[in-house]
PDB file of N, CA and C in Angstrom:
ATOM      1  N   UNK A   1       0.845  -1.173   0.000  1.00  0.00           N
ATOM      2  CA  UNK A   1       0.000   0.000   0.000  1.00  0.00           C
ATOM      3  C   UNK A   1       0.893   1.240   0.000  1.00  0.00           C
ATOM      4  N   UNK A   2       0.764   2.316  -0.700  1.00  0.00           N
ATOM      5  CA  UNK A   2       0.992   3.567  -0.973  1.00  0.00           C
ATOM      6  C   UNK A   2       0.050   4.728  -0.572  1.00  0.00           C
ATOM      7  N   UNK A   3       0.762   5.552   0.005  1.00  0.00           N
ATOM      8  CA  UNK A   3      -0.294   6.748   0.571  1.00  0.00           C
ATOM      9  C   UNK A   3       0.801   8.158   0.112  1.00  0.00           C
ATOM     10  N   UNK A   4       0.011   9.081  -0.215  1.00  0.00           N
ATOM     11  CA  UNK A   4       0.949  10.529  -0.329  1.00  0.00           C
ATOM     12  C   UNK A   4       0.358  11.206   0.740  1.00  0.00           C
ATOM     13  N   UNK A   5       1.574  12.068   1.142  1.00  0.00           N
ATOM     14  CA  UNK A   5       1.227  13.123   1.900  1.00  0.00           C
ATOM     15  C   UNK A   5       2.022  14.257   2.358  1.00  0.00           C
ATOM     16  N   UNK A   6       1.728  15.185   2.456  1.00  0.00           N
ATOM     17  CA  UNK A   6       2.826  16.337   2.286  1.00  0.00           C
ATOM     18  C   UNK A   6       3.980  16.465   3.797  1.00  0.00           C
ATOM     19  N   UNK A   7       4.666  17.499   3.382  1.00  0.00           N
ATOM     20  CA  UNK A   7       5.848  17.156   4.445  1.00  0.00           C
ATOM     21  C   UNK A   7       5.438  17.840   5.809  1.00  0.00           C
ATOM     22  N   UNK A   8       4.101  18.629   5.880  1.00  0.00           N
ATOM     23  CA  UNK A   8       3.454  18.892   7.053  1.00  0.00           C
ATOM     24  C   UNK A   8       3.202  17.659   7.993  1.00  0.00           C
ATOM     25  N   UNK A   9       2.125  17.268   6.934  1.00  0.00           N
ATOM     26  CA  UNK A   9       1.525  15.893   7.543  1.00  0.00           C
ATOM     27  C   UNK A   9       2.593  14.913   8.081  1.00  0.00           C
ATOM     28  N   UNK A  10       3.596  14.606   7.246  1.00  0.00           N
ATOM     29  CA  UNK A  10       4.736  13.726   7.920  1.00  0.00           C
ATOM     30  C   UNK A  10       5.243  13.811   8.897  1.00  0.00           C
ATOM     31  N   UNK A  11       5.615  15.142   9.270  1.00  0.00           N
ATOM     32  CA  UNK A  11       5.920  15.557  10.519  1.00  0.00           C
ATOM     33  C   UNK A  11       5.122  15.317  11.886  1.00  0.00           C
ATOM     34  N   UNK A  12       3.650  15.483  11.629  1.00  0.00           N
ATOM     35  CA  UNK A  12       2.827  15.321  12.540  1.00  0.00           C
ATOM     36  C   UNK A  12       2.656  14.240  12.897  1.00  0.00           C
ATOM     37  N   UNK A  13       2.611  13.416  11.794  1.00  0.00           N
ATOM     38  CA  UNK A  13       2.686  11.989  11.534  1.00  0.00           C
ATOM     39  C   UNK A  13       3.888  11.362  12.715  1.00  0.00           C
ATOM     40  N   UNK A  14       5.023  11.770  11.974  1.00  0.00           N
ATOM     41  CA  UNK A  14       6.319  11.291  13.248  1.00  0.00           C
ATOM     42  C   UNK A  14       6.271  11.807  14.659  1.00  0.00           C
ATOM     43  N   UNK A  15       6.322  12.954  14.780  1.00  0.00           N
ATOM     44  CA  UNK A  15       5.673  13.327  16.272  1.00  0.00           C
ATOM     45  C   UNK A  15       5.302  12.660  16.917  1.00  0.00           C
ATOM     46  N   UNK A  16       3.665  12.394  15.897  1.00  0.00           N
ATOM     47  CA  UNK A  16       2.495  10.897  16.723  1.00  0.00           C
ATOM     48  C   UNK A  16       2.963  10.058  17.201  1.00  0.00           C
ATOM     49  N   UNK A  17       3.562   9.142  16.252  1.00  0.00           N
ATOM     50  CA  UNK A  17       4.253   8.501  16.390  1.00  0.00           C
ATOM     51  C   UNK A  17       5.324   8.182  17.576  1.00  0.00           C
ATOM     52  N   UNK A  18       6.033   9.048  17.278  1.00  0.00           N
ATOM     53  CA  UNK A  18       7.000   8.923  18.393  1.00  0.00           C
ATOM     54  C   UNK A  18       6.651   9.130  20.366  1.00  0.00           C
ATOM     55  N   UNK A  19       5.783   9.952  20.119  1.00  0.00           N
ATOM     56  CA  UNK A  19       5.409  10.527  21.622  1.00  0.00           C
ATOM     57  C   UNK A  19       4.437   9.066  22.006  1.00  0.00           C
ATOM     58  N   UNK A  20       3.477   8.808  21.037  1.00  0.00           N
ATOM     59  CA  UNK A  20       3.166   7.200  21.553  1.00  0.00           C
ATOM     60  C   UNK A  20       4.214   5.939  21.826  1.00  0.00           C
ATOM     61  N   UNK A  21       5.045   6.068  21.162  1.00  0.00           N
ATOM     62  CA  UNK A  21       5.759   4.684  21.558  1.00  0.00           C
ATOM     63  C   UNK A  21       6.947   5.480  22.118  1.00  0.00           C
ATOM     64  N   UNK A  22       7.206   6.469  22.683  1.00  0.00           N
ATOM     65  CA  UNK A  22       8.291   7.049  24.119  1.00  0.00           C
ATOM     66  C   UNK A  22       7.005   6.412  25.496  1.00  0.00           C
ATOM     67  N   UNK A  23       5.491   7.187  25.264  1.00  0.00           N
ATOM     68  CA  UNK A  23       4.696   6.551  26.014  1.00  0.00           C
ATOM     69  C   UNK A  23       4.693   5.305  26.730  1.00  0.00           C
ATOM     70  N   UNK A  24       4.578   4.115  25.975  1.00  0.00           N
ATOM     71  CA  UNK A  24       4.609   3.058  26.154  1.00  0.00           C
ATOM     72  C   UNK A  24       5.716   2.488  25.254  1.00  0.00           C
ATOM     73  N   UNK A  25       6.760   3.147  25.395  1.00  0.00           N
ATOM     74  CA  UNK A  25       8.133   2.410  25.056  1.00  0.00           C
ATOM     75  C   UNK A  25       8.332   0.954  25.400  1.00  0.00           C
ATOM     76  N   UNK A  26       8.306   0.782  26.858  1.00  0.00           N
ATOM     77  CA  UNK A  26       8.129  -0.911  26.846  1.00  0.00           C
ATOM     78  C   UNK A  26       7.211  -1.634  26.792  1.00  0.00           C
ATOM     79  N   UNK A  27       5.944  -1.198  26.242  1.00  0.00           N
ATOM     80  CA  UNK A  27       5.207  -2.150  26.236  1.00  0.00           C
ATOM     81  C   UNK A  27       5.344  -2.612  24.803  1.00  0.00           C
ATOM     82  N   UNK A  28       5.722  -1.817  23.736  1.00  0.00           N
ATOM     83  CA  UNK A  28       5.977  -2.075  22.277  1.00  0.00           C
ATOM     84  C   UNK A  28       6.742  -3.242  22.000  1.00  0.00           C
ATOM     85  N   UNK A  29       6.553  -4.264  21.466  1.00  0.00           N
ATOM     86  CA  UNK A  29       7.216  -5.645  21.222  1.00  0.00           C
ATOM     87  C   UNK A  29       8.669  -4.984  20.394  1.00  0.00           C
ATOM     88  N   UNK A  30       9.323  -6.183  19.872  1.00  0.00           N
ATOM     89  CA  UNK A  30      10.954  -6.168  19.248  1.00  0.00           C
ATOM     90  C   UNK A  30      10.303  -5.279  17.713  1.00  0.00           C
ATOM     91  N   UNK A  31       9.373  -6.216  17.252  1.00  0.00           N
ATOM     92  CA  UNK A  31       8.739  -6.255  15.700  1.00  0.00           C
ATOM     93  C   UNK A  31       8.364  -4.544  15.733  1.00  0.00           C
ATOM     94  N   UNK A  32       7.239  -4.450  16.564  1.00  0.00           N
ATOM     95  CA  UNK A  32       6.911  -3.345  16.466  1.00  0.00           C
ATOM     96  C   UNK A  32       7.586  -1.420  16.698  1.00  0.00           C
ATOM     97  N   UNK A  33       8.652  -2.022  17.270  1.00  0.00           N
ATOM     98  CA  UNK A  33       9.526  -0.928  17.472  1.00  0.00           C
ATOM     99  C   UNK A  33      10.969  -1.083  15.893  1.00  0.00           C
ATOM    100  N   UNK A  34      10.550  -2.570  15.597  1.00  0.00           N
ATOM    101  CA  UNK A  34      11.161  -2.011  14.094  1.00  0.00           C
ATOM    102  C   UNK A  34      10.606  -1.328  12.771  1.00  0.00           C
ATOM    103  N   UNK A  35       9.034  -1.798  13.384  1.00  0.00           N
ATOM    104  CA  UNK A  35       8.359  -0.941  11.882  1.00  0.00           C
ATOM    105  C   UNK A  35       8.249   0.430  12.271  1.00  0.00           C
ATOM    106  N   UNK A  36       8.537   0.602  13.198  1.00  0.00           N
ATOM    107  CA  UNK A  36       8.524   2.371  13.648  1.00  0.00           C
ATOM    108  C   UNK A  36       9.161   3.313  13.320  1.00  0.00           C
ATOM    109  N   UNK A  37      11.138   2.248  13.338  1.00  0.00           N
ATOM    110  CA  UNK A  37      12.347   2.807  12.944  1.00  0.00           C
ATOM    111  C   UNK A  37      12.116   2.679  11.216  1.00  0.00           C
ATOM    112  N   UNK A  38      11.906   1.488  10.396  1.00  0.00           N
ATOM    113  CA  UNK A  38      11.493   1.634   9.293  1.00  0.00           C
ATOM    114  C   UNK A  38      10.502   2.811   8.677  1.00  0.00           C
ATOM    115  N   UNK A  39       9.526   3.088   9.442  1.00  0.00           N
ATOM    116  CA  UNK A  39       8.194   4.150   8.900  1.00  0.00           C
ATOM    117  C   UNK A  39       9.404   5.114   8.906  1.00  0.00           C
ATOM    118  N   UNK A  40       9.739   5.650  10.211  1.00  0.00           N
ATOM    119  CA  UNK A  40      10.746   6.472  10.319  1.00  0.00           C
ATOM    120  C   UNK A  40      11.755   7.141   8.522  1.00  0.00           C
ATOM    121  N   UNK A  41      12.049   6.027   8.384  1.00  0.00           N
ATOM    122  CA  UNK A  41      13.501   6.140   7.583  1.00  0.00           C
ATOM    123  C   UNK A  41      12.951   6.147   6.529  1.00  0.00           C
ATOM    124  N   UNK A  42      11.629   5.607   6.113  1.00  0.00           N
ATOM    125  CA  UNK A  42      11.313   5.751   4.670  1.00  0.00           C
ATOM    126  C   UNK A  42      10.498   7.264   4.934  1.00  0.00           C
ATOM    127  N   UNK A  43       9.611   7.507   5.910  1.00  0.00           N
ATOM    128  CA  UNK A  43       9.317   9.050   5.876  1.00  0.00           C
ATOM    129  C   UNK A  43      10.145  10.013   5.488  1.00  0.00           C
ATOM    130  N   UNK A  44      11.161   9.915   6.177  1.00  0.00           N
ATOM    131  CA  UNK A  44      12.644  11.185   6.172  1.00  0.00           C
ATOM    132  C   UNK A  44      13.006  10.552   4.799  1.00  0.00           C
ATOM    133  N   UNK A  45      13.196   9.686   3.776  1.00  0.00           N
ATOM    134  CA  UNK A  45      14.094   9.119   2.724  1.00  0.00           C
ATOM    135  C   UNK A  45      12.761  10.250   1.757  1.00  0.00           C
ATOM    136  N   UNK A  46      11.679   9.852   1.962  1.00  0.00           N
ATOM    137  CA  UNK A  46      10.662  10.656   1.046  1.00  0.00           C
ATOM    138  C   UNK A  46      10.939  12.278   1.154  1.00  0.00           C
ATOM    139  N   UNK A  47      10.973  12.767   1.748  1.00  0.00           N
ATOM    140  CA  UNK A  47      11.228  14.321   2.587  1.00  0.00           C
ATOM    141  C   UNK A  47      12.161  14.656   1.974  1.00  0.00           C
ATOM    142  N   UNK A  48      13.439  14.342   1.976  1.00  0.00           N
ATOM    143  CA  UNK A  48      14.859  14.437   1.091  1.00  0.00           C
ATOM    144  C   UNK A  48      14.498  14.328  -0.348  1.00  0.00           C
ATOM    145  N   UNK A  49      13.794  13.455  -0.758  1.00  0.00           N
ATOM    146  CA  UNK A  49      13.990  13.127  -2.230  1.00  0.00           C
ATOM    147  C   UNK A  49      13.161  14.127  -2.860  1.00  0.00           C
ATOM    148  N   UNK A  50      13.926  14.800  -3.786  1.00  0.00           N
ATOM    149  CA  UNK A  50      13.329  15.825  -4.653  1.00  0.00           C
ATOM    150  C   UNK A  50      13.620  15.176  -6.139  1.00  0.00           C
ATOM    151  N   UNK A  51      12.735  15.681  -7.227  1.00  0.00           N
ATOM    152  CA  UNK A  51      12.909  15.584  -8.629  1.00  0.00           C
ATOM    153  C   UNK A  51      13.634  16.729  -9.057  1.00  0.00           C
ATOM    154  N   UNK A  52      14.880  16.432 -10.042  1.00  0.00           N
ATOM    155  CA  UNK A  52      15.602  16.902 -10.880  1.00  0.00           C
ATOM    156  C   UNK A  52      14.937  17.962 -11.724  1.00  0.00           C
ATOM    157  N   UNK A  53      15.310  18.929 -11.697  1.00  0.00           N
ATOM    158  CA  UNK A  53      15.069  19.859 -12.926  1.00  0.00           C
ATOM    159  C   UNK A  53      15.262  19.172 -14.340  1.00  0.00           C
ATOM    160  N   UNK A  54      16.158  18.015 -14.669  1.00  0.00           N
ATOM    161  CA  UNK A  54      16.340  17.019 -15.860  1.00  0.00           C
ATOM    162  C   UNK A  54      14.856  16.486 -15.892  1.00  0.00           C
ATOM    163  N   UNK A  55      14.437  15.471 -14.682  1.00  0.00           N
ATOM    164  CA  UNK A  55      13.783  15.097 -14.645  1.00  0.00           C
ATOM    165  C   UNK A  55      12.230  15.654 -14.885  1.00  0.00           C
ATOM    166  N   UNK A  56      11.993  16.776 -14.545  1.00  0.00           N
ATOM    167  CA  UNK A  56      10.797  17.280 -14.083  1.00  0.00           C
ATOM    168  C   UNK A  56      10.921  17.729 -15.561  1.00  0.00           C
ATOM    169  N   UNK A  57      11.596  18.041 -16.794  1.00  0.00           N
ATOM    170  CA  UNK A  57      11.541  18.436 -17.943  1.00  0.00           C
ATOM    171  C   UNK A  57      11.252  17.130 -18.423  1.00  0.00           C
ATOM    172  N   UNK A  58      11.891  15.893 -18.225  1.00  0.00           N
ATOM    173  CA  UNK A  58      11.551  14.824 -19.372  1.00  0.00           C
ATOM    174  C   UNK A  58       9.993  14.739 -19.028  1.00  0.00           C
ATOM    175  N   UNK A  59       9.339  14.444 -18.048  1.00  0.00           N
ATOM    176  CA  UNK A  59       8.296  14.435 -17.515  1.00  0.00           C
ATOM    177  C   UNK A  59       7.339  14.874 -18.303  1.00  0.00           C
ATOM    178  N   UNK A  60       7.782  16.380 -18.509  1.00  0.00           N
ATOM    179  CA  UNK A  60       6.091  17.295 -19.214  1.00  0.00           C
ATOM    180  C   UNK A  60       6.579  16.992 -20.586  1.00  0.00           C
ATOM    181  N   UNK A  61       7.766  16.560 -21.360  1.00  0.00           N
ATOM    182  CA  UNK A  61       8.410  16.101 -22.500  1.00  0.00           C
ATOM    183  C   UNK A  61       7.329  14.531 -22.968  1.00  0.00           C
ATOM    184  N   UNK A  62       7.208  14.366 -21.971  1.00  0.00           N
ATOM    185  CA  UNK A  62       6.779  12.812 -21.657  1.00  0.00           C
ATOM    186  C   UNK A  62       4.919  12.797 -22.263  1.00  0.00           C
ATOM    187  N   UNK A  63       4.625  13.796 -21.333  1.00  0.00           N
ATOM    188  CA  UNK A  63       3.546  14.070 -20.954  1.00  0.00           C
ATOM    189  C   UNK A  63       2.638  14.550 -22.342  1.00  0.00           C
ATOM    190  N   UNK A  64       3.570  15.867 -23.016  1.00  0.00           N
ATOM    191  CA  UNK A  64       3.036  16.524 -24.102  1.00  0.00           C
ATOM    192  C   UNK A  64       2.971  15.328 -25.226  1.00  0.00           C
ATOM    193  N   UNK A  65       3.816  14.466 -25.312  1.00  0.00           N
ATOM    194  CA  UNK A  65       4.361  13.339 -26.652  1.00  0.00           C
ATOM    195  C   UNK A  65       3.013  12.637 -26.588  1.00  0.00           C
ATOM    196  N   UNK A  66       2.671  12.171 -25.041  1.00  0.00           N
ATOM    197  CA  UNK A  66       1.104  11.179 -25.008  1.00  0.00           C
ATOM    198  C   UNK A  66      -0.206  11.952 -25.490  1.00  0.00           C
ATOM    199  N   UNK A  67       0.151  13.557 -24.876  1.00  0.00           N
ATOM    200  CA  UNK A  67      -1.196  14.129 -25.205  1.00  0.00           C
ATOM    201  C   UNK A  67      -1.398  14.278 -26.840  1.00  0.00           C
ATOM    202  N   UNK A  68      -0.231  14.906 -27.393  1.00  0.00           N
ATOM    203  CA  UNK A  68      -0.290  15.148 -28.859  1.00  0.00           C
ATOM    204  C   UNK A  68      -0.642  13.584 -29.737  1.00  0.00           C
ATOM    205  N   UNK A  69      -0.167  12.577 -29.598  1.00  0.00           N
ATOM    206  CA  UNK A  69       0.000  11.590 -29.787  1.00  0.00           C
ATOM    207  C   UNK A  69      -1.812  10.745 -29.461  1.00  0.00           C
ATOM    208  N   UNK A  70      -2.341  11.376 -28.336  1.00  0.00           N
ATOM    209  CA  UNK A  70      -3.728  10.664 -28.195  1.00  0.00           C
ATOM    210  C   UNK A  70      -4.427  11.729 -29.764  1.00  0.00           C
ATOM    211  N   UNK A  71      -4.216  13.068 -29.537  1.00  0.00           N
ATOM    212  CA  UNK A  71      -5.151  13.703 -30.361  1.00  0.00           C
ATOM    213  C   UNK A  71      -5.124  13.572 -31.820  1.00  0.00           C
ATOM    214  N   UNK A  72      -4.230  12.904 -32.141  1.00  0.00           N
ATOM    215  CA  UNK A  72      -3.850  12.345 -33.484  1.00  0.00           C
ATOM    216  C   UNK A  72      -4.658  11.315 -33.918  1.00  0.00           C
ATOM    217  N   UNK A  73      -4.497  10.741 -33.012  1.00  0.00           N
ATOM    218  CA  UNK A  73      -5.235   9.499 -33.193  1.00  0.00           C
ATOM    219  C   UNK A  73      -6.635   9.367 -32.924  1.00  0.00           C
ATOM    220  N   UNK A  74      -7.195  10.364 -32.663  1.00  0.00           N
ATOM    221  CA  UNK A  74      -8.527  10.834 -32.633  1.00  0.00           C
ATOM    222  C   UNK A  74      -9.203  11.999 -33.701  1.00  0.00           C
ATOM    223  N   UNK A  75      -8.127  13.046 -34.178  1.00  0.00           N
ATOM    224  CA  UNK A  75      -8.821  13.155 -35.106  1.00  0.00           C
ATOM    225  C   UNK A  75      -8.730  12.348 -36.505  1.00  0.00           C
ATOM    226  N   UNK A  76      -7.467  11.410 -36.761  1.00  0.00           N
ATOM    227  CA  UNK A  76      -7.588  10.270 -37.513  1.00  0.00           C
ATOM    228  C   UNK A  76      -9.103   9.380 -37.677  1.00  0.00           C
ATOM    229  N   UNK A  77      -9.120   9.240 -36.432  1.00  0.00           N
ATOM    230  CA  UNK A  77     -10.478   8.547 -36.438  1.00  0.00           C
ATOM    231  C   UNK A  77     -11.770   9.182 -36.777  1.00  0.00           C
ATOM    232  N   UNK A  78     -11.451  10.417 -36.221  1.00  0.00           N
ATOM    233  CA  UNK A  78     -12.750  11.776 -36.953  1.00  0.00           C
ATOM    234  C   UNK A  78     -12.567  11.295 -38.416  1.00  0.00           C
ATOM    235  N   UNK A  79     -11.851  11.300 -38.896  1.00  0.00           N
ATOM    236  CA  UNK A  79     -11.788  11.708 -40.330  1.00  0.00           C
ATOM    237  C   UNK A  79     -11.844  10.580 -41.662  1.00  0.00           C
ATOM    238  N   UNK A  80     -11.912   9.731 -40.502  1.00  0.00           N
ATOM    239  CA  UNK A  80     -12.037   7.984 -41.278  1.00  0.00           C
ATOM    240  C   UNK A  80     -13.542   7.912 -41.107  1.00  0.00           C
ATOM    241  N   UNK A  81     -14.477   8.375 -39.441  1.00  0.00           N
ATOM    242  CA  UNK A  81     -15.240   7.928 -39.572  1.00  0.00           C
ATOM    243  C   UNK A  81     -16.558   8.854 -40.474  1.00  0.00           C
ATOM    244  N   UNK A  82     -15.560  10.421 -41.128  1.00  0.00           N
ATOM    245  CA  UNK A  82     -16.404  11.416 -41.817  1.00  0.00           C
ATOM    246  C   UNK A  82     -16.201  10.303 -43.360  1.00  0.00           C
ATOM    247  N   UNK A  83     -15.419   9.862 -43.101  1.00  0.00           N
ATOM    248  CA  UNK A  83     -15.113   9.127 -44.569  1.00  0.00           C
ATOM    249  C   UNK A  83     -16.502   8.167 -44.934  1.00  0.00           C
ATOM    250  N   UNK A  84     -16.406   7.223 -43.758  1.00  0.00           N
ATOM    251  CA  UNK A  84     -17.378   6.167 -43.757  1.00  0.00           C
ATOM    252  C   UNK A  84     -19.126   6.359 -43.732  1.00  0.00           C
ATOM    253  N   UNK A  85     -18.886   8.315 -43.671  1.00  0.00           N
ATOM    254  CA  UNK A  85     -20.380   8.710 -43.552  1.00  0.00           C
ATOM    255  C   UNK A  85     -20.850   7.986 -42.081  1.00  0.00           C
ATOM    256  N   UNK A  86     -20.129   7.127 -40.861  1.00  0.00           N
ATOM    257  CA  UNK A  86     -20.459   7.176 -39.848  1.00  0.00           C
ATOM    258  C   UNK A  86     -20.661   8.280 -38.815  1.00  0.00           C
ATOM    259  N   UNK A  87     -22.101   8.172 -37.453  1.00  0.00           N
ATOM    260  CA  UNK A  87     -21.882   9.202 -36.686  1.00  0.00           C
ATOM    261  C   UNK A  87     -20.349   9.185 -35.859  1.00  0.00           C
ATOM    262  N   UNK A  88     -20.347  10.497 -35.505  1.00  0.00           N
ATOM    263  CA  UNK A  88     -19.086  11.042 -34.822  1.00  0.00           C
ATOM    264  C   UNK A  88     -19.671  11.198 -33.516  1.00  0.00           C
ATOM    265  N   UNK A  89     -19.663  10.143 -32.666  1.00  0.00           N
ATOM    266  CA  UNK A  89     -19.345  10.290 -31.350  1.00  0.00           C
ATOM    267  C   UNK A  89     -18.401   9.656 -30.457  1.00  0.00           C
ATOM    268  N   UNK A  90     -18.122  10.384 -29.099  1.00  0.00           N
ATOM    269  CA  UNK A  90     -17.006  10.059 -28.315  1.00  0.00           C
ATOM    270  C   UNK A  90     -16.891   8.414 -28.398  1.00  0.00           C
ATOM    271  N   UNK A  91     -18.479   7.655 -28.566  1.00  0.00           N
ATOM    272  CA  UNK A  91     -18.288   6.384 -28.349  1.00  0.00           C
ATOM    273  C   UNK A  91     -17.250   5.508 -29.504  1.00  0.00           C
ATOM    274  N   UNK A  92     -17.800   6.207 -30.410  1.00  0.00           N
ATOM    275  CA  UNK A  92     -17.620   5.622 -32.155  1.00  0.00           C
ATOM    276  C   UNK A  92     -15.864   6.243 -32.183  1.00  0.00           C
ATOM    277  N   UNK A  93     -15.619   7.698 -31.971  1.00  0.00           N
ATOM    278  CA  UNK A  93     -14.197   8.295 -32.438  1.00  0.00           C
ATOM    279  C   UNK A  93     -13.209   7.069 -31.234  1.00  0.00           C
ATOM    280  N   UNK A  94     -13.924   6.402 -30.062  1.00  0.00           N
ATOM    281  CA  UNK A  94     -13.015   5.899 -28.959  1.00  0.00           C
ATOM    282  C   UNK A  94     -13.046   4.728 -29.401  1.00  0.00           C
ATOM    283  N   UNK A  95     -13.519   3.735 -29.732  1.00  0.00           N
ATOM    284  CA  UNK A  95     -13.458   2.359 -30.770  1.00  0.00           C
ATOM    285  C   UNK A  95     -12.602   2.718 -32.008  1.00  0.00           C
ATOM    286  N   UNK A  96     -12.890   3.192 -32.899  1.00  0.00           N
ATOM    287  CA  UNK A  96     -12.184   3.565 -33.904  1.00  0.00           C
ATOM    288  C   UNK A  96     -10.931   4.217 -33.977  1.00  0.00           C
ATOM    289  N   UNK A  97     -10.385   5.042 -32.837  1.00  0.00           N
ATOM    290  CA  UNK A  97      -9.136   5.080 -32.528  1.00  0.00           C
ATOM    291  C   UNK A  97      -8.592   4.441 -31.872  1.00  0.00           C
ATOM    292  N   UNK A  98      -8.996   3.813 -31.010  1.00  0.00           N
ATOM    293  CA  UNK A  98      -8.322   2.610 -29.937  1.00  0.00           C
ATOM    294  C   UNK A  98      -7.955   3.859 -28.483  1.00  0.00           C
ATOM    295  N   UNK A  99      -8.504   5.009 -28.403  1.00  0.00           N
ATOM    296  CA  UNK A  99      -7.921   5.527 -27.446  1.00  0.00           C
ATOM    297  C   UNK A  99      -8.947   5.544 -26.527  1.00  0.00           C
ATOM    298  N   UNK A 100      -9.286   5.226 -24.863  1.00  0.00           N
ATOM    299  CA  UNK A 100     -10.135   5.216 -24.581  1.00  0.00           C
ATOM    300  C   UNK A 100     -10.917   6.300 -24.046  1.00  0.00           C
ATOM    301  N   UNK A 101     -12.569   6.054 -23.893  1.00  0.00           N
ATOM    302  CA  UNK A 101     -13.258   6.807 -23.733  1.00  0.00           C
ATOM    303  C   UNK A 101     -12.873   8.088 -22.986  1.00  0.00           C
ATOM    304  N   UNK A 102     -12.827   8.138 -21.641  1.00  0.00           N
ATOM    305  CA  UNK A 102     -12.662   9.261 -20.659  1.00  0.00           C
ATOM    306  C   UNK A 102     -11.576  10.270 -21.515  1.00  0.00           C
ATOM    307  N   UNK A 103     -10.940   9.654 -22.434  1.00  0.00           N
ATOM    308  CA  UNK A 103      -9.471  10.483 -22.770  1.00  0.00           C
ATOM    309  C   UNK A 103     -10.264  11.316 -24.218  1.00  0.00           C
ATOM    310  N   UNK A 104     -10.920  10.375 -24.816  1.00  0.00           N
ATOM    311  CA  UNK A 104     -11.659  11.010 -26.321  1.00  0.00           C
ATOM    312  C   UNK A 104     -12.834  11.998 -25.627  1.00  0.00           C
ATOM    313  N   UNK A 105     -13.385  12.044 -24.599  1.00  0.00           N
ATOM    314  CA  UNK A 105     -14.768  12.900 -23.533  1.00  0.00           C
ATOM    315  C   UNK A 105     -13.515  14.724 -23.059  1.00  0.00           C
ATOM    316  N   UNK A 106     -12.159  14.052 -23.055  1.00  0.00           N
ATOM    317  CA  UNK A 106     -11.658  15.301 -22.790  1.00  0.00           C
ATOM    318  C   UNK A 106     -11.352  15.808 -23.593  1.00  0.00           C
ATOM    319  N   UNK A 107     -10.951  15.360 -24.969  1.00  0.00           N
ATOM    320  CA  UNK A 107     -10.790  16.372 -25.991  1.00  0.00           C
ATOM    321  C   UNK A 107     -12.009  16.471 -26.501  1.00  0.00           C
ATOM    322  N   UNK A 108     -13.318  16.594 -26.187  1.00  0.00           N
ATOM    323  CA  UNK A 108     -14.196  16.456 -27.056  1.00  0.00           C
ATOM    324  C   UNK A 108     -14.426  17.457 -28.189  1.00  0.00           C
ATOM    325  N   UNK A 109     -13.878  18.589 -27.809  1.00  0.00           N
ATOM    326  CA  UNK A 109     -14.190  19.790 -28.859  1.00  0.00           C
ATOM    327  C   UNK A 109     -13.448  19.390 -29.897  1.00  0.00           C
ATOM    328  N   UNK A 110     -12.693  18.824 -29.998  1.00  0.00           N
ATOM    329  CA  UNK A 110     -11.944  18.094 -31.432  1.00  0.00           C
ATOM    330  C   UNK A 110     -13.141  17.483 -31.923  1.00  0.00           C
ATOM    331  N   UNK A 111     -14.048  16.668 -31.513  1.00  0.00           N
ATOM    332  CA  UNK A 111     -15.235  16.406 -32.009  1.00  0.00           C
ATOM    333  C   UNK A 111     -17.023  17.645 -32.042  1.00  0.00           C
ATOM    334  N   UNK A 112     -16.858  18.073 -31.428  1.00  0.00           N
ATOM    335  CA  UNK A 112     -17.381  19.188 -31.334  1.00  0.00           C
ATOM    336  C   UNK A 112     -17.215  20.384 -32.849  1.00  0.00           C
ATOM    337  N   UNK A 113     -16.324  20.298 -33.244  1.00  0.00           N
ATOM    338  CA  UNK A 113     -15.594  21.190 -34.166  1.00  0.00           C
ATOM    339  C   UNK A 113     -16.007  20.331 -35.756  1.00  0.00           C
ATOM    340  N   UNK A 114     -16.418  19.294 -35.435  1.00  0.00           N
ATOM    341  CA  UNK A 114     -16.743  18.925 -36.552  1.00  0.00           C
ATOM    342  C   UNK A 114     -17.993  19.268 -37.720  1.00  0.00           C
TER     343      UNK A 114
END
């Protein structure tokens, strides 16, 4: 399991944490005072880790290639299915391009424009 949460929350988070099991320090078993030191170390390992300015560019690099790349392939499909004299809807342009629905519903004005 995976959870996000900002570096406020983490903090509060460890605090909690910690002031409960200083609390009842000995009553905490061997096991349980290791997943504590673990939560610990992967909290603070998250906190430290920042994305690259390299990185954070390939990213929206990444990002723009899928978006341009879906809308292609949707108005392709506009234009096959103006061919076929078929209707043009999100359902029909999302079968016929292979891109799926929710993604052909957000560009819809590409269909809209028709």
């Amino acid at each position: 399991m995976r959870i996000t949460i900002d570096n406020n929350q983490a903090m509060i988070l460890i605090e909690a944490i910690s002031k409960i099991s200083m609390r009842h320090y000995e009553n905490l078993t061997k096991n349980e005072l290791m997943i504590f030191d673990e939560l610990s170390d992967k909290i603070e390992y998250e906190q430290k880790r920042e994305v690259s300015p390299k990185k954070k560019k390939a990213m929206i690099e990444a990002t723009n290639a899928r978006i341009r790349k879906a809308k292609e392939k949707i108005e392709n499909a506009i234009n096959i299915l103006r061919m076929e004299d078929k209707p043009i809807t999100i359902y029909s342009v999302s079968k016929k391009s292979g891109v799926s629905y929710n993604t052909v519903s957000k560009y819809s004005k590409l269909i809209k424009n028709v």
